[in-house]
C-alpha atoms as a PDB file:
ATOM      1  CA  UNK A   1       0.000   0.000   0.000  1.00  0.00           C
ATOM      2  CA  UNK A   2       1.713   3.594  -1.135  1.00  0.00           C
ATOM      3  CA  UNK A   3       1.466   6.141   1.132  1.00  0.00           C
ATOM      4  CA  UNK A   4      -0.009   9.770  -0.145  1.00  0.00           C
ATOM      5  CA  UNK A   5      -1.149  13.010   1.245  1.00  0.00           C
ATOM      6  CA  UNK A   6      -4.340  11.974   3.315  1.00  0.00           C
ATOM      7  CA  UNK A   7      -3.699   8.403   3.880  1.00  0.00           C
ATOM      8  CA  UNK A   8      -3.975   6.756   7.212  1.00  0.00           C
ATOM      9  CA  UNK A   9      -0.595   5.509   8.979  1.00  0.00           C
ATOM     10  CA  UNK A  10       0.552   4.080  11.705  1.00  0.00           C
ATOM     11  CA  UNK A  11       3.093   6.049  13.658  1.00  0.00           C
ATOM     12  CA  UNK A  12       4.596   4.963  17.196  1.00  0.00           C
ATOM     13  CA  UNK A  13       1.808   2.548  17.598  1.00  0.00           C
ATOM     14  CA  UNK A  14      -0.876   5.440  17.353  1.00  0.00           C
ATOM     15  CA  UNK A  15      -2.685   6.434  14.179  1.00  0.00           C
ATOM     16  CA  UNK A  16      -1.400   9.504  11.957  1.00  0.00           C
ATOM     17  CA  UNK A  17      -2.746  11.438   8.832  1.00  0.00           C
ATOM     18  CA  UNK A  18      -0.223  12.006   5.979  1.00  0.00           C
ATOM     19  CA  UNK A  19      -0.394  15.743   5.342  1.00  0.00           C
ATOM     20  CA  UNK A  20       2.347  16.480   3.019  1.00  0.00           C
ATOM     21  CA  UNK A  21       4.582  13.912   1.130  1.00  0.00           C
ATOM     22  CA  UNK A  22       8.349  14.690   0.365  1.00  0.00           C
ATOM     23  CA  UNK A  23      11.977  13.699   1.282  1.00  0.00           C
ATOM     24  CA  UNK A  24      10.155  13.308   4.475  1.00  0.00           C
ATOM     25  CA  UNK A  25       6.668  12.808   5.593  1.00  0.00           C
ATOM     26  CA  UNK A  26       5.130  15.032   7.142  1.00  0.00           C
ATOM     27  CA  UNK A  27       2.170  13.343   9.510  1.00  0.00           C
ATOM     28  CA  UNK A  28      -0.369  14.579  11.942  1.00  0.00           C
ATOM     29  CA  UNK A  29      -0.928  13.029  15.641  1.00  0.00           C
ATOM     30  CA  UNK A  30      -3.527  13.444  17.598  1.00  0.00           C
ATOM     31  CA  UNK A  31      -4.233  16.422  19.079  1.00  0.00           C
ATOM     32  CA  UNK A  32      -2.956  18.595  16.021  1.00  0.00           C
ATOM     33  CA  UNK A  33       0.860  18.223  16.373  1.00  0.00           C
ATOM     34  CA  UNK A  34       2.614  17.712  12.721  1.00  0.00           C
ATOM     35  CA  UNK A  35       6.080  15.707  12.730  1.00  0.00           C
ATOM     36  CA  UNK A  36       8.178  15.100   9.699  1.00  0.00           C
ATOM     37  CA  UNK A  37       9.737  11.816   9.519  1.00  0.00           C
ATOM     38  CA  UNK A  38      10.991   8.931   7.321  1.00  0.00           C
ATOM     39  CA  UNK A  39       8.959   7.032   5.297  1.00  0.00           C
ATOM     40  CA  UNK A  40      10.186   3.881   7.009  1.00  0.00           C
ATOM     41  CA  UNK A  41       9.014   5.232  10.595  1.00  0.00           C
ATOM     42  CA  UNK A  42       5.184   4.834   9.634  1.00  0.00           C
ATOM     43  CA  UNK A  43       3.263   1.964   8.551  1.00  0.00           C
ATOM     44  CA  UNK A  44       0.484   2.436   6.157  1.00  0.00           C
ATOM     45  CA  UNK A  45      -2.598   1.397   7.503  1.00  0.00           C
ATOM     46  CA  UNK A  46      -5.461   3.374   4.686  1.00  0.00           C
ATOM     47  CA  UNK A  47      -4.682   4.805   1.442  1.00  0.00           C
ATOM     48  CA  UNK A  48      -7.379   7.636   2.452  1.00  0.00           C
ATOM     49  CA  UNK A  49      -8.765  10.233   1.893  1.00  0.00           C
ATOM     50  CA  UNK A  50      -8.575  10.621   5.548  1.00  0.00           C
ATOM     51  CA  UNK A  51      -9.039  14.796   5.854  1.00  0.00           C
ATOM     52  CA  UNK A  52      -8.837  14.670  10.101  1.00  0.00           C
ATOM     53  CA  UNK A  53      -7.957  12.047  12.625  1.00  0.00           C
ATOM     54  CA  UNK A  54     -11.730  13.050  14.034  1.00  0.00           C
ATOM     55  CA  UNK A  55     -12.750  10.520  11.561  1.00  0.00           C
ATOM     56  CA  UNK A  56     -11.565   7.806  13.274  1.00  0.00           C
ATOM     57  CA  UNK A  57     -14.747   7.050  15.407  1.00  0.00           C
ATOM     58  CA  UNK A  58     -15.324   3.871  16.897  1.00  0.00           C
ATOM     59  CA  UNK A  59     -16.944   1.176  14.618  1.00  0.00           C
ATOM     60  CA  UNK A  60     -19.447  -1.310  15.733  1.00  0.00           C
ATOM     61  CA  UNK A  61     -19.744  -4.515  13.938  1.00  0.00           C
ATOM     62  CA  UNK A  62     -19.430  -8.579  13.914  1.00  0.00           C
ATOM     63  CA  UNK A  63     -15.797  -9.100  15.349  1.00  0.00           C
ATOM     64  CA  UNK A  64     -16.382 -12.262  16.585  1.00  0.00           C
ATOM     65  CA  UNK A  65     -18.488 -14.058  12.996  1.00  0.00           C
ATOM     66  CA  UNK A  66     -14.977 -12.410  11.642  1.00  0.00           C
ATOM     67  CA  UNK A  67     -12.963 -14.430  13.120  1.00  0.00           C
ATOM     68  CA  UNK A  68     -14.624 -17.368  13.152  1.00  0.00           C
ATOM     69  CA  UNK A  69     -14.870 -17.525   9.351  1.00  0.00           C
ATOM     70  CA  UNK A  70     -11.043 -16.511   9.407  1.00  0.00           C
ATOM     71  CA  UNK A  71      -9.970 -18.383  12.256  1.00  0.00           C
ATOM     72  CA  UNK A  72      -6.551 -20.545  11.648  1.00  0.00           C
ATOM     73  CA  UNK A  73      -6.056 -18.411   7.952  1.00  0.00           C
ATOM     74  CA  UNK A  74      -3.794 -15.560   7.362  1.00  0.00           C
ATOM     75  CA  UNK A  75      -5.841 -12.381   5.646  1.00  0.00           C
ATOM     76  CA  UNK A  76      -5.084  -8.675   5.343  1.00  0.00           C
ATOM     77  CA  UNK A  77      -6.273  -5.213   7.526  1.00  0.00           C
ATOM     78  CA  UNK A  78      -8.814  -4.434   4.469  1.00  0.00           C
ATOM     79  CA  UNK A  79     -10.766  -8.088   4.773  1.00  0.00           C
ATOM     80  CA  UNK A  80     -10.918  -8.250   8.375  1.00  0.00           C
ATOM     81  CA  UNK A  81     -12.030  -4.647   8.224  1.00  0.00           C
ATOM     82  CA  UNK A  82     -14.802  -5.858   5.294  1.00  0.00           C
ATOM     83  CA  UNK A  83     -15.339  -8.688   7.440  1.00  0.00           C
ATOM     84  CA  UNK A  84     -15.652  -7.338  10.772  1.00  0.00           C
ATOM     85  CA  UNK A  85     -17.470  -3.684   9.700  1.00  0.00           C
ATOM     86  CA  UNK A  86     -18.638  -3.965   6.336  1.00  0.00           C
ATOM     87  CA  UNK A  87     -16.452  -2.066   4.438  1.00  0.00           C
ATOM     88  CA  UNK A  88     -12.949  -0.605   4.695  1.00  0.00           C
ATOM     89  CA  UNK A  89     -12.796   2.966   5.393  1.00  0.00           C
ATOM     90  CA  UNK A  90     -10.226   4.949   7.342  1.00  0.00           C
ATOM     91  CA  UNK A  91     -12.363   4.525  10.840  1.00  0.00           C
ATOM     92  CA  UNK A  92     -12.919   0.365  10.166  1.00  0.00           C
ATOM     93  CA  UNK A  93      -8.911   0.136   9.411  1.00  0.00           C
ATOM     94  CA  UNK A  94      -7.520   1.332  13.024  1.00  0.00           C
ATOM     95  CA  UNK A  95     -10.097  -0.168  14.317  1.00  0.00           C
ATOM     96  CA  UNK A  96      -9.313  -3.660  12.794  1.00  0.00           C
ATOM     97  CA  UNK A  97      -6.040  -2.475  13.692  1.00  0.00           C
ATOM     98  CA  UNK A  98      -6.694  -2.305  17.481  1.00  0.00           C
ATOM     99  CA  UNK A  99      -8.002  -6.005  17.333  1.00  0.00           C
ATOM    100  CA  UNK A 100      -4.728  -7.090  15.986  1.00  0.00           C
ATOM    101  CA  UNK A 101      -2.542  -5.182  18.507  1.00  0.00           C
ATOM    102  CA  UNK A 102      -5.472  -6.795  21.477  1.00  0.00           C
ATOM    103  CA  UNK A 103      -4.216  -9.989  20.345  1.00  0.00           C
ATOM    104  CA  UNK A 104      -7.387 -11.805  21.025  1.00  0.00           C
ATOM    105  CA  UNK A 105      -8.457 -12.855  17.797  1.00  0.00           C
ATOM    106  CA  UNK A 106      -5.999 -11.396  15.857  1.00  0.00           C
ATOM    107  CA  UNK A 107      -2.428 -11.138  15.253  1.00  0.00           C
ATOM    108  CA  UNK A 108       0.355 -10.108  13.042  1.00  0.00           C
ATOM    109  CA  UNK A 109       1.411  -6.731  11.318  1.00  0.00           C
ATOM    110  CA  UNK A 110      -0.386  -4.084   8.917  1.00  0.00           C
ATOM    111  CA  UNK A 111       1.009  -6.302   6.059  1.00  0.00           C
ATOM    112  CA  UNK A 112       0.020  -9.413   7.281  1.00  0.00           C
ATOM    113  CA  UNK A 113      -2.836 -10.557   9.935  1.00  0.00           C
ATOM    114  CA  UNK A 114      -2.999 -14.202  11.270  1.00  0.00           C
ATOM    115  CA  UNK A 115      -6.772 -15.117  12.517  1.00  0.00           C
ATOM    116  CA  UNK A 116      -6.087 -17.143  15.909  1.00  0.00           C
ATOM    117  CA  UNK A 117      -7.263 -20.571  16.071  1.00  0.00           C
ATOM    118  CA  UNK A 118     -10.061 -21.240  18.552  1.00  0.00           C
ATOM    119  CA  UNK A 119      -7.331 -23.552  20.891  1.00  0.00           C
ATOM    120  CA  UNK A 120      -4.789 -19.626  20.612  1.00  0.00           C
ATOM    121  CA  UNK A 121      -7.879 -17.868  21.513  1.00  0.00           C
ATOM    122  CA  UNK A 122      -9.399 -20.141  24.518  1.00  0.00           C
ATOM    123  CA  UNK A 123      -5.840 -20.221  25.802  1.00  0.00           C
ATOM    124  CA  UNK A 124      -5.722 -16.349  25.487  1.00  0.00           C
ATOM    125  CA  UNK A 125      -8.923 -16.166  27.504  1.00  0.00           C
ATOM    126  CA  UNK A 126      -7.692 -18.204  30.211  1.00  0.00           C
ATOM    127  CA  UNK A 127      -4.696 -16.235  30.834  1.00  0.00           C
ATOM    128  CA  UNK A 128      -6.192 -13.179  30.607  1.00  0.00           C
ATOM    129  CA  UNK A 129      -8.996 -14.428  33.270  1.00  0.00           C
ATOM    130  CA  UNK A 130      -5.997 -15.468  35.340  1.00  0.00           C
ATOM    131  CA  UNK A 131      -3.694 -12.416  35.122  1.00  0.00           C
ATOM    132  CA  UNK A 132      -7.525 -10.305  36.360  1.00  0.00           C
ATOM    133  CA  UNK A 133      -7.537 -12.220  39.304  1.00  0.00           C
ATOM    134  CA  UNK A 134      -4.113 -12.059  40.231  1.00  0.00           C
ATOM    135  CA  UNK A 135      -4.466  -8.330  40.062  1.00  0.00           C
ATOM    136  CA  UNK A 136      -7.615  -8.276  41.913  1.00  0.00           C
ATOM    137  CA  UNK A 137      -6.286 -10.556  44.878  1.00  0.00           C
ATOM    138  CA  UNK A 138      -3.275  -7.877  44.699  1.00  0.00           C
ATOM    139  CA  UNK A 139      -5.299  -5.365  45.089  1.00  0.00           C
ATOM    140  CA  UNK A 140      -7.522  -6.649  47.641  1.00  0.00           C
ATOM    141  CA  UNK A 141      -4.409  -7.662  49.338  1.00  0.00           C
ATOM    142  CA  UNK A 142      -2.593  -3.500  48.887  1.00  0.00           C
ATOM    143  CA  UNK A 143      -6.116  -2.841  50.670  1.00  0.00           C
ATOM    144  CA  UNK A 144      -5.752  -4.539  53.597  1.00  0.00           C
ATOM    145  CA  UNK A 145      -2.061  -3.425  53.658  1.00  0.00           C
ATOM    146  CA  UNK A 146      -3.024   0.316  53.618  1.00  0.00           C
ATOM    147  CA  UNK A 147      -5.705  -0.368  56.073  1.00  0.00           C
ATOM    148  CA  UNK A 148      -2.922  -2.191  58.683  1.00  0.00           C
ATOM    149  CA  UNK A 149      -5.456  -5.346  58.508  1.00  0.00           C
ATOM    150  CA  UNK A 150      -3.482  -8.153  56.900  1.00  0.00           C
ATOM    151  CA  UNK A 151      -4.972 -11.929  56.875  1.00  0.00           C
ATOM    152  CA  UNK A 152      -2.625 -14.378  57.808  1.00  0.00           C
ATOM    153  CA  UNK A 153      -2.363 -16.023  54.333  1.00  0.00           C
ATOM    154  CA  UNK A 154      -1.392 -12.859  53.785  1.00  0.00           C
ATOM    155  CA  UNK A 155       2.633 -13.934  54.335  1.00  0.00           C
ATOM    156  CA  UNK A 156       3.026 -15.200  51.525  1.00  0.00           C
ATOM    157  CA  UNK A 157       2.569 -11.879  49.858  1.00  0.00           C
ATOM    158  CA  UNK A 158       5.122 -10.527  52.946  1.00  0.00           C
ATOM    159  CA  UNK A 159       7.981 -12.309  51.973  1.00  0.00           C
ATOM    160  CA  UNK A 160       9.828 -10.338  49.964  1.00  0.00           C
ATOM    161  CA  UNK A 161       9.344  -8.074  52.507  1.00  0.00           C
ATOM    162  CA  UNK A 162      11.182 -10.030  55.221  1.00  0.00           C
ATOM    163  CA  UNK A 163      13.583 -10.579  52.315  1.00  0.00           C
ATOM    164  CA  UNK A 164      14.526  -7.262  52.184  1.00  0.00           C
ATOM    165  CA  UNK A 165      14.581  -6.467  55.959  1.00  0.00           C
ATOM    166  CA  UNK A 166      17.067  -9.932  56.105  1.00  0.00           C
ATOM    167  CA  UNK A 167      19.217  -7.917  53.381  1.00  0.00           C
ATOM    168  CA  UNK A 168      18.285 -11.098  51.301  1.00  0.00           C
ATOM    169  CA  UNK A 169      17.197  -9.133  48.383  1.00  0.00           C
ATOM    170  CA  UNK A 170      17.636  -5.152  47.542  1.00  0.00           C
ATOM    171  CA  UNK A 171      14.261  -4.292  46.310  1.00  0.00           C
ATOM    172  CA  UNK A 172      10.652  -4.914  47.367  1.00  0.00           C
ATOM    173  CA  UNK A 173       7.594  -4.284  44.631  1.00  0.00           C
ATOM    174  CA  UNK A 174       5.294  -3.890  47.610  1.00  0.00           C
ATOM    175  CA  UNK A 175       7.504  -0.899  49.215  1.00  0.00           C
ATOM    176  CA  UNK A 176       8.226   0.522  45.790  1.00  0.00           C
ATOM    177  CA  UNK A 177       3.559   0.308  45.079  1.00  0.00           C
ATOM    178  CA  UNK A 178       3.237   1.523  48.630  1.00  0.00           C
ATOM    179  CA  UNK A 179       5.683   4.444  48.145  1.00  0.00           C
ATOM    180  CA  UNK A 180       8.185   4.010  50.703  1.00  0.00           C
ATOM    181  CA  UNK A 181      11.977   3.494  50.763  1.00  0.00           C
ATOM    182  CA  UNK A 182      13.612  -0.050  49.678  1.00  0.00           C
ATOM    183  CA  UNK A 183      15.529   0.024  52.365  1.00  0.00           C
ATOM    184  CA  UNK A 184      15.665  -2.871  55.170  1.00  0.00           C
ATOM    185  CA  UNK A 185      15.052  -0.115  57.739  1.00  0.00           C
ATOM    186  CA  UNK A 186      11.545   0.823  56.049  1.00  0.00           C
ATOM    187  CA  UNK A 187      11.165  -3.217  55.366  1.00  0.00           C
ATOM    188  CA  UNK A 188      11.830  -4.010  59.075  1.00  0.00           C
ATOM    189  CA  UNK A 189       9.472  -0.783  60.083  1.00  0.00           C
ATOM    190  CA  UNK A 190       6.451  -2.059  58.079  1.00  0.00           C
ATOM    191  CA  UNK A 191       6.909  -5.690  58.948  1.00  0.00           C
ATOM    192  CA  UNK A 192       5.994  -4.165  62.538  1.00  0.00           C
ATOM    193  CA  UNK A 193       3.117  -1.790  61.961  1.00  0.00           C
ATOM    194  CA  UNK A 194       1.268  -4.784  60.111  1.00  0.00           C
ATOM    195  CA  UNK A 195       1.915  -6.911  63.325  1.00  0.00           C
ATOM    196  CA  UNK A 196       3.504  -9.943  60.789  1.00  0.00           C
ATOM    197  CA  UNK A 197       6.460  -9.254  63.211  1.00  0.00           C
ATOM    198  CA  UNK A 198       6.852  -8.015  66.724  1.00  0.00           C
ATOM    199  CA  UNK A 199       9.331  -6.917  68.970  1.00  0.00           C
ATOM    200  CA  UNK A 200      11.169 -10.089  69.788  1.00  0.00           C
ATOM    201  CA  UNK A 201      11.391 -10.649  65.890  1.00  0.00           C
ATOM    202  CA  UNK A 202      15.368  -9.207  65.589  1.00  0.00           C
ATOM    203  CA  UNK A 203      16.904  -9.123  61.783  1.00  0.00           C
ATOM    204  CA  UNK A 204      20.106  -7.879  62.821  1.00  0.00           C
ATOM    205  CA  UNK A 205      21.388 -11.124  63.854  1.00  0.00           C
ATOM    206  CA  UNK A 206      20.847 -12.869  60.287  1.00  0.00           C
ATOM    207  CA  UNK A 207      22.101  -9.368  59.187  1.00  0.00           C
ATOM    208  CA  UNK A 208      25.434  -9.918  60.316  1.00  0.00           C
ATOM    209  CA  UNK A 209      25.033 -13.563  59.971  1.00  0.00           C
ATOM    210  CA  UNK A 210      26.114 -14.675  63.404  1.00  0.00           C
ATOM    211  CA  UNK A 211      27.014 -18.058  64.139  1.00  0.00           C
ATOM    212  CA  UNK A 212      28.365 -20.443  61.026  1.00  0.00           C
ATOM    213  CA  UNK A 213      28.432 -17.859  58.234  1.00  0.00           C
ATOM    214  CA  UNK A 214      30.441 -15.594  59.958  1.00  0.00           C
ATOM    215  CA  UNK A 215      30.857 -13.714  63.151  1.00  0.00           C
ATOM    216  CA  UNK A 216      29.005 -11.116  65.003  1.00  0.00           C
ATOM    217  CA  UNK A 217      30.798  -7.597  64.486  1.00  0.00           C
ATOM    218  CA  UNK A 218      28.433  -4.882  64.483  1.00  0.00           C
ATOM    219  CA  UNK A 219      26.151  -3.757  67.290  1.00  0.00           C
ATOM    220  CA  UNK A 220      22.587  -4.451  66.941  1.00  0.00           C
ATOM    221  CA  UNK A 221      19.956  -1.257  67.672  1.00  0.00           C
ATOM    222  CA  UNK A 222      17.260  -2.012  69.841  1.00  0.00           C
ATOM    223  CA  UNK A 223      14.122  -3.585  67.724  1.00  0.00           C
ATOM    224  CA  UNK A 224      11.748  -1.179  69.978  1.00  0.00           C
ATOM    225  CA  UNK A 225      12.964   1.826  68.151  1.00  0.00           C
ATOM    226  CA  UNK A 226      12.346   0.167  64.990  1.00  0.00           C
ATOM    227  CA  UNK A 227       8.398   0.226  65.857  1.00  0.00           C
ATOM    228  CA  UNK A 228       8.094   4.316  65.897  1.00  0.00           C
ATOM    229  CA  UNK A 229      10.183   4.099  62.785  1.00  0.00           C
ATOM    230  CA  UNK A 230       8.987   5.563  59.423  1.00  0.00           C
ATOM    231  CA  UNK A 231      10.516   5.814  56.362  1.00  0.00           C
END
């Protein structure tokens, strides 16, 4: 597909509008900004006329009867966009375009789209229902942390935690999504206002790693002072 003055492209993953064509295109984004660049950095998704990215409104159509007649076959943008929206226009070619890039039903490049086979796309769907409910017991789970009311299966989740406050590891996601220092100061502190550790809990020890794996020269702070603590 040629790109000319008006056509659709795709630019940086988002859709542009060719307005001038030279040694170097020059494209409009969204929101009005013009850009000139190579002809290599765009893909062409529309030959056009496209006269303002406005006109890329959402379609409504048969996505799904789409891809089952395609399913397991490679086709193009324009026939899933005939397929899916009944005709390819500027608006039903980034929006066939977004299906590919979802990855549901559809895969592969502005050149070239591969229909998923029903096995790619029931194996899709189960991931994706698995990664939501991994985020939502994470989130559930940053609730209760916020609130100071963990569960006790809840420990699991604390580990890296204790990790860090052992000096076992150097970072902790949970610090970093809670927006305090990775530090095993601010570990040790939070381990304590949740209550999964109290006073008699004392990291310094494996810290220094007293005993076998090697001897016992620093001085240990008092864990009490740890408790009134904040990063």
């Amino acid at each position: 597909m040629s790109v000319r003055k008006d056509s659709l492209v795709l630019y940086k993953t988002r859709p542009a509008r060719v307005a001038r064509v030279g040694k170097k295109l020059q494209i409009e984004l969204e929101g009005g900004e013009t850009l000139k660049v190579r002809l290599k950095d765009v893909e062409p998704l529309h030959p056009g006329p496209l006269h303002s990215l406005d006109e890329l409104q959402p379609q409504s159509g048969e996505v799904k009867t789409a891809w089952e007649l395609l399913a397991g076959t490679t086709t193009t943008l324009a026939e899933l966009a005939e397929l899916a929206y009944g005709a390819f226009t500027p608006a039903s070619a980034w929006e066939a375009w977004q299906l590919v890039e979802d990855g549901l039903y559809f895969r592969g490049t502005p050149h070239q789209v591969q229909a998923c086979t029903a096995e790619e796309v029931a194996q899709e769907q189960a991931d994706r229902q698995a990664r939501a409910e991994q985020e939502r017991v994470r989130a559930a789970f940053l609730k209760r942390v916020r609130a100071r009311k963990i569960l006790p299966e809840d420990g699991e989740y604390l580990r890296e935690v204790e990790d860090l406050a052992l000096e076992r590891v150097p970072r902790s996601q949970l610090l970093r999504e809670l927006d305090r220092a990775e530090t095993p100061e601010s570990a040790h502190a939070l381990l304590l206002e949740l209550g999964h550790w109290d006073l008699t809990t004392d990291p310094y020890p494996l810290r220094a790693r007293i005993g076998p794996l090697g001897s016992h020269n620093r001085s240990i702070p008092a864990a009490a002072a740890l408790a009134h603590q904040r990063p």
